[in-house]
Protein backbone atom coordinates (compact mmCIF):
# COMPACT_ATOMS: atom_id res chain seq x y z
CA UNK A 1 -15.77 -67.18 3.40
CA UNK A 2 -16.72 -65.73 -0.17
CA UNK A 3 -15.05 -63.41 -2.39
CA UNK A 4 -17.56 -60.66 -1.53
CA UNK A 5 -16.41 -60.80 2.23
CA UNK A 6 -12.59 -61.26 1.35
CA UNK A 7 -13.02 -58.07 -0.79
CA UNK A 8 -13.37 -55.92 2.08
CA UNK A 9 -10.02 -56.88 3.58
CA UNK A 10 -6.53 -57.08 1.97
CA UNK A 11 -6.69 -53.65 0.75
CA UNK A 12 -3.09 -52.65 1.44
CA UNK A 13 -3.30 -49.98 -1.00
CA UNK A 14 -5.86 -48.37 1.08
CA UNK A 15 -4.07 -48.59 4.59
CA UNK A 16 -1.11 -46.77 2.77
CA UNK A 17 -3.17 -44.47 1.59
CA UNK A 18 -5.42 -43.35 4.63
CA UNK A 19 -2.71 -44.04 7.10
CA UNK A 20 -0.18 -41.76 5.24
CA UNK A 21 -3.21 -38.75 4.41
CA UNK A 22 -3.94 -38.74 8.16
CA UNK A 23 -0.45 -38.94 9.82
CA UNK A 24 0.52 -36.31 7.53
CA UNK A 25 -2.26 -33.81 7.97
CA UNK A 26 -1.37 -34.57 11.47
CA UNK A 27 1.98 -33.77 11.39
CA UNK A 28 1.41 -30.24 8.86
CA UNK A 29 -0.60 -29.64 11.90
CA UNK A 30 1.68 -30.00 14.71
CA UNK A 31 5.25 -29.58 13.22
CA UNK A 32 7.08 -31.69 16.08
CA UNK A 33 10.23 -30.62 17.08
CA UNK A 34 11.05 -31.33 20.79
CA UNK A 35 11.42 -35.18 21.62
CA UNK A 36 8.35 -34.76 23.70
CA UNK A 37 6.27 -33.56 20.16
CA UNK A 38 7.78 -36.57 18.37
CA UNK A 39 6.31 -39.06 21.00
CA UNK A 40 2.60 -37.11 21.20
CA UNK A 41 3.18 -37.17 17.70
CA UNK A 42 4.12 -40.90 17.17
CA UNK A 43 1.75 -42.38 19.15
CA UNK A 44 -0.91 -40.87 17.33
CA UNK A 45 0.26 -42.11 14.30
CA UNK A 46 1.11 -46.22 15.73
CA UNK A 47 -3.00 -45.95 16.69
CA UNK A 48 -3.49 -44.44 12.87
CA UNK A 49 -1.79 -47.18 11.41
CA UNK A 50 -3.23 -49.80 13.79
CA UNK A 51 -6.74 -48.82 13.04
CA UNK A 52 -6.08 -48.59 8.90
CA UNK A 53 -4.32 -52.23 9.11
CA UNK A 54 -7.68 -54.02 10.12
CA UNK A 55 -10.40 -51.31 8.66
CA UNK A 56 -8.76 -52.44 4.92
CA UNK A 57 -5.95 -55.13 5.74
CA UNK A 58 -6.28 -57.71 8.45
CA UNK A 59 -9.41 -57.68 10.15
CA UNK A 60 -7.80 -59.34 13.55
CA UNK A 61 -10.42 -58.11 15.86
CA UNK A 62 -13.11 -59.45 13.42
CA UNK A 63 -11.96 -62.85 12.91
CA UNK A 64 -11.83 -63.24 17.01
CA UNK A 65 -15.28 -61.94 17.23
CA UNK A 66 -16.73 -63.81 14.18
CA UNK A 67 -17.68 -67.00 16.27
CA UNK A 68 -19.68 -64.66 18.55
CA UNK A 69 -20.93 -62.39 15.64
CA UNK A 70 -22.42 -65.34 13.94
CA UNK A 71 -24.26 -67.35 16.61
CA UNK A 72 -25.54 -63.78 18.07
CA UNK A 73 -26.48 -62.34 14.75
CA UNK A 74 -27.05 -65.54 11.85
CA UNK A 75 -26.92 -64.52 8.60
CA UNK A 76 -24.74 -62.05 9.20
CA UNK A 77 -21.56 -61.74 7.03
CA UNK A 78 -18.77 -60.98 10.18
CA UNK A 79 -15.96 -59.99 7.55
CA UNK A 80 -17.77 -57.71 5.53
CA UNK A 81 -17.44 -53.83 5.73
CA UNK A 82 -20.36 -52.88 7.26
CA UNK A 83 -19.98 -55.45 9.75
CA UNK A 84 -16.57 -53.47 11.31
CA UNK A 85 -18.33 -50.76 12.56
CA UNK A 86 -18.61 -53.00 15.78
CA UNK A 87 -20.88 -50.57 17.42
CA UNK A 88 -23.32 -50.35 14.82
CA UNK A 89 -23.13 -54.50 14.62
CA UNK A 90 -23.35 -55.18 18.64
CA UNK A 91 -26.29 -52.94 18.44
CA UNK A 92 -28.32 -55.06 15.50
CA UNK A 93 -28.74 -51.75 13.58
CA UNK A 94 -29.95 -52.22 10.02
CA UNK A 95 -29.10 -50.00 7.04
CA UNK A 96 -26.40 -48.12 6.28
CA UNK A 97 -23.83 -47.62 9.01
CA UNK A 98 -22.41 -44.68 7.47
CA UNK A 99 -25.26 -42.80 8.22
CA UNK A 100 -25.62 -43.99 11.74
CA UNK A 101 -25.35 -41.17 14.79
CA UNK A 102 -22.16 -42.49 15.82
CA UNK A 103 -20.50 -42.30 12.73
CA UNK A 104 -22.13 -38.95 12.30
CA UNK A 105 -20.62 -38.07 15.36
CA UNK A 106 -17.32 -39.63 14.42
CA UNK A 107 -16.54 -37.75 12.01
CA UNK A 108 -17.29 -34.34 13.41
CA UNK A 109 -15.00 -35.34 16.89
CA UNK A 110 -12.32 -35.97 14.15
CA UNK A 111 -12.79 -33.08 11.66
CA UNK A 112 -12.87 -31.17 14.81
CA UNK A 113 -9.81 -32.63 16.41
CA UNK A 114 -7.55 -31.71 12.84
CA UNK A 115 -9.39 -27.85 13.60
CA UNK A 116 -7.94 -27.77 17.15
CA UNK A 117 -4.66 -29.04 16.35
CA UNK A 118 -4.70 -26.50 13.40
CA UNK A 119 -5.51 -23.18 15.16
CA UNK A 120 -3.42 -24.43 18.26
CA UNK A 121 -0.04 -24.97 15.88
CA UNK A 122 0.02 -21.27 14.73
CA UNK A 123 -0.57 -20.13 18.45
CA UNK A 124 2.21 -22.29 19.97
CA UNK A 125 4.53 -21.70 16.97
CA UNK A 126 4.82 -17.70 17.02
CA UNK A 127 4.80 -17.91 21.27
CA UNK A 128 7.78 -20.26 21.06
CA UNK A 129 9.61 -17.73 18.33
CA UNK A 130 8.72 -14.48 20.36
CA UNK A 131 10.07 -16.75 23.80
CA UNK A 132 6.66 -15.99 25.08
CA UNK A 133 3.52 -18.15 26.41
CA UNK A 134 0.78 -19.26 24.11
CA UNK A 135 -2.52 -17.55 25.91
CA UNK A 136 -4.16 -16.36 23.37
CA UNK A 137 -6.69 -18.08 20.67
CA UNK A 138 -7.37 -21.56 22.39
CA UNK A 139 -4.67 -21.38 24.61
CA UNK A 140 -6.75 -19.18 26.29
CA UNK A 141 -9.87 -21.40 26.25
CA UNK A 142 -7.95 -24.78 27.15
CA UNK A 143 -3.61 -25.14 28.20
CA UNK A 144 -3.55 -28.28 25.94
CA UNK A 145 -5.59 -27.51 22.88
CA UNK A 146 -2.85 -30.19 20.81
CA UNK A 147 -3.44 -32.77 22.97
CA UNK A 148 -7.41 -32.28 22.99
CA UNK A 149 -7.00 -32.29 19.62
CA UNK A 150 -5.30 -35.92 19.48
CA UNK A 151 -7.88 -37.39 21.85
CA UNK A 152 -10.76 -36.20 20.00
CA UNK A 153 -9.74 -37.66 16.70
CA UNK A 154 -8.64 -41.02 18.22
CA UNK A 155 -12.22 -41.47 20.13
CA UNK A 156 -13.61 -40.64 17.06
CA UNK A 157 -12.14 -43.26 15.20
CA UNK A 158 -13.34 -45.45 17.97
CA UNK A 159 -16.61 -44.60 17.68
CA UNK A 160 -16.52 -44.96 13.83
CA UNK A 161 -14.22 -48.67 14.01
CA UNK A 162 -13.55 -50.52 17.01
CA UNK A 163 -10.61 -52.92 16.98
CA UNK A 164 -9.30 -54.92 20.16
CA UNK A 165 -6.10 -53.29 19.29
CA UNK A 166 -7.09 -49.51 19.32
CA UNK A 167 -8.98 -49.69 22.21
CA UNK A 168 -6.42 -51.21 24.20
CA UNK A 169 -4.15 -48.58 22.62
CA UNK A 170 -6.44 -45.96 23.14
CA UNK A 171 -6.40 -45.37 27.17
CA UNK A 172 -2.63 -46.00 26.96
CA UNK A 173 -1.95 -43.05 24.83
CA UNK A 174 -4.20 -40.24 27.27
CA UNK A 175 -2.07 -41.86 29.85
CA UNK A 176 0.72 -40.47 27.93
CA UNK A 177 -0.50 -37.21 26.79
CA UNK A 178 -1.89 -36.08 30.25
CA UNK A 179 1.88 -37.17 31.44
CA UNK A 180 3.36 -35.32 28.73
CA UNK A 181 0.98 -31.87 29.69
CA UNK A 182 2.20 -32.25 33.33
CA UNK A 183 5.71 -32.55 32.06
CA UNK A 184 4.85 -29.11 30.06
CA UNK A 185 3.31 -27.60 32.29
CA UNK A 186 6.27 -27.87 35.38
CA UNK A 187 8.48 -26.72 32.73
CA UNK A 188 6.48 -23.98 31.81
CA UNK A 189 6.05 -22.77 35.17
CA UNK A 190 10.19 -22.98 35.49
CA UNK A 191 10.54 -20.99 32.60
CA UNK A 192 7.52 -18.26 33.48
CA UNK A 193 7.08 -18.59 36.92
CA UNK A 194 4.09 -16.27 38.25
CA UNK A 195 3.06 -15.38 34.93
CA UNK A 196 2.38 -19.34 34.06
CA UNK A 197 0.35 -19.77 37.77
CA UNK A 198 -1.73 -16.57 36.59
CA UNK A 199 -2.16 -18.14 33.45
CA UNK A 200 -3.00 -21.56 34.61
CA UNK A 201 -5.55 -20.35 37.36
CA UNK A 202 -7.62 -18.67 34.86
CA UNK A 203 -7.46 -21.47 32.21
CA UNK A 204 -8.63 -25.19 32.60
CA UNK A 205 -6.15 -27.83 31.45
CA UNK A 206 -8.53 -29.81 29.52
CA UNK A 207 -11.94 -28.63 29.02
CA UNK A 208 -12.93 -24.81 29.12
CA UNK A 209 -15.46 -23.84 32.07
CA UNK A 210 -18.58 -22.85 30.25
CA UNK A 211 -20.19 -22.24 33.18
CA UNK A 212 -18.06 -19.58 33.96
CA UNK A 213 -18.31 -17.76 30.15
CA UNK A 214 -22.19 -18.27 30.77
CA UNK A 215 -22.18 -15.86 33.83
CA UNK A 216 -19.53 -13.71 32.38
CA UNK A 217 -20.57 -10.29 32.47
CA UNK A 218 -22.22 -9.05 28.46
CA UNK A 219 -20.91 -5.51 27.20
CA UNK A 220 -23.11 -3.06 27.84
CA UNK A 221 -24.94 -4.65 31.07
């Protein structure tokens, strides 16, 4: 274990850091209020966290795999940088792993994500002031653009850094956000009634039906 490798790691200034700059864009993006917005809320942040603590502090899920990293791939330094990006490793990619397709891809799922949970904040915000559904914007794409939003920056992050941890985390927390939109949505429905089934026939919960924009009618035709 050299100094090279151990440089990588024990970079608690860095976890800080990137933990506190993401939970905090995420939360100037959601503003949670109810105690169902402070648990979609602090989830997201324990799987921030989790991921920052071994991408620049304790690389747990690299010193289990380093036995099997080495004897698969000799020569191979299993506590440098470049060797978290787990994907990029398991697949015996050379180079650069910034530059890879899956990081590539990573970071657009996440950029995206903060987008979604932007646009979607402003929507909810003035509906819940005016005591009226959000329908309009990406509401009326999606019912859950905030939770969409969470998903796709936390399978982003997997696809950029791996740990044992996150991905065991991961699954657990869309458990909890697809309970938490079913929870919405039958209180929603309570609160609206008819106008909520109209709106929720039309809209998908989690992805929106290209298929039907695609044979939507054009202007003019």
């Amino acid at each position: 274990m050299n100094h090279e490798s151990m440089s990588a790691y024990g970079l608690w200034s860095l976890v800080i850091i990137n933990s506190a700059v993401f939970v905090i864009f995420a939360y100037s993006f959601t503003k949670p209020r109810s105690p169902r917005d402070w648990r979609s809320f602090g989830g997201f942040s324990a799987f921030i966290v989790a991921l920052f603590t071994e991408m620049y502090g304790i690389p747990l899920t690299m010193y289990l795999l380093s036995g099997y990293l080495q004897r698969r791939f000799p020569g191979l330094d299993p506590l440098s940088h470049d060797a978290g990006h787990l994907w990029w490793t398991l697949t015996g990619q050379q180079g650069n792993p910034h530059f890879g397709v899956l990081h590539i891809l990573s970071n657009l799922l996440i950029f995206g994500g903060f987008i979604l949970l932007s646009a979607a904040w402003h929507i909810l915000y003035a509906a819940q002031r005016a005591h009226k559904l959000a329908t309009t914007g990406v509401y009326a794409r999606i019912r859950h653009p905030q939770y969409v939003g969470f998903i796709a920056i936390m399978f982003g992050f997997l696809l950029q850094w791996p740990t044992i941890l996150t991905l065991v985390m991961f699954p657990l927390l869309v458990w909890m956000y697809v309970h938490l939109a079913h929870t919405e949505e039958a209180d929603a429905e309570r609160e609206f009634g008819e106008a909520y089934r109209t709106y929720a026939a039309r809209t998908p919960r989690w992805l929106p039906n290209l298929a039907e924009e695609s044979t939507a009618p054009q202007p003019g035709r």
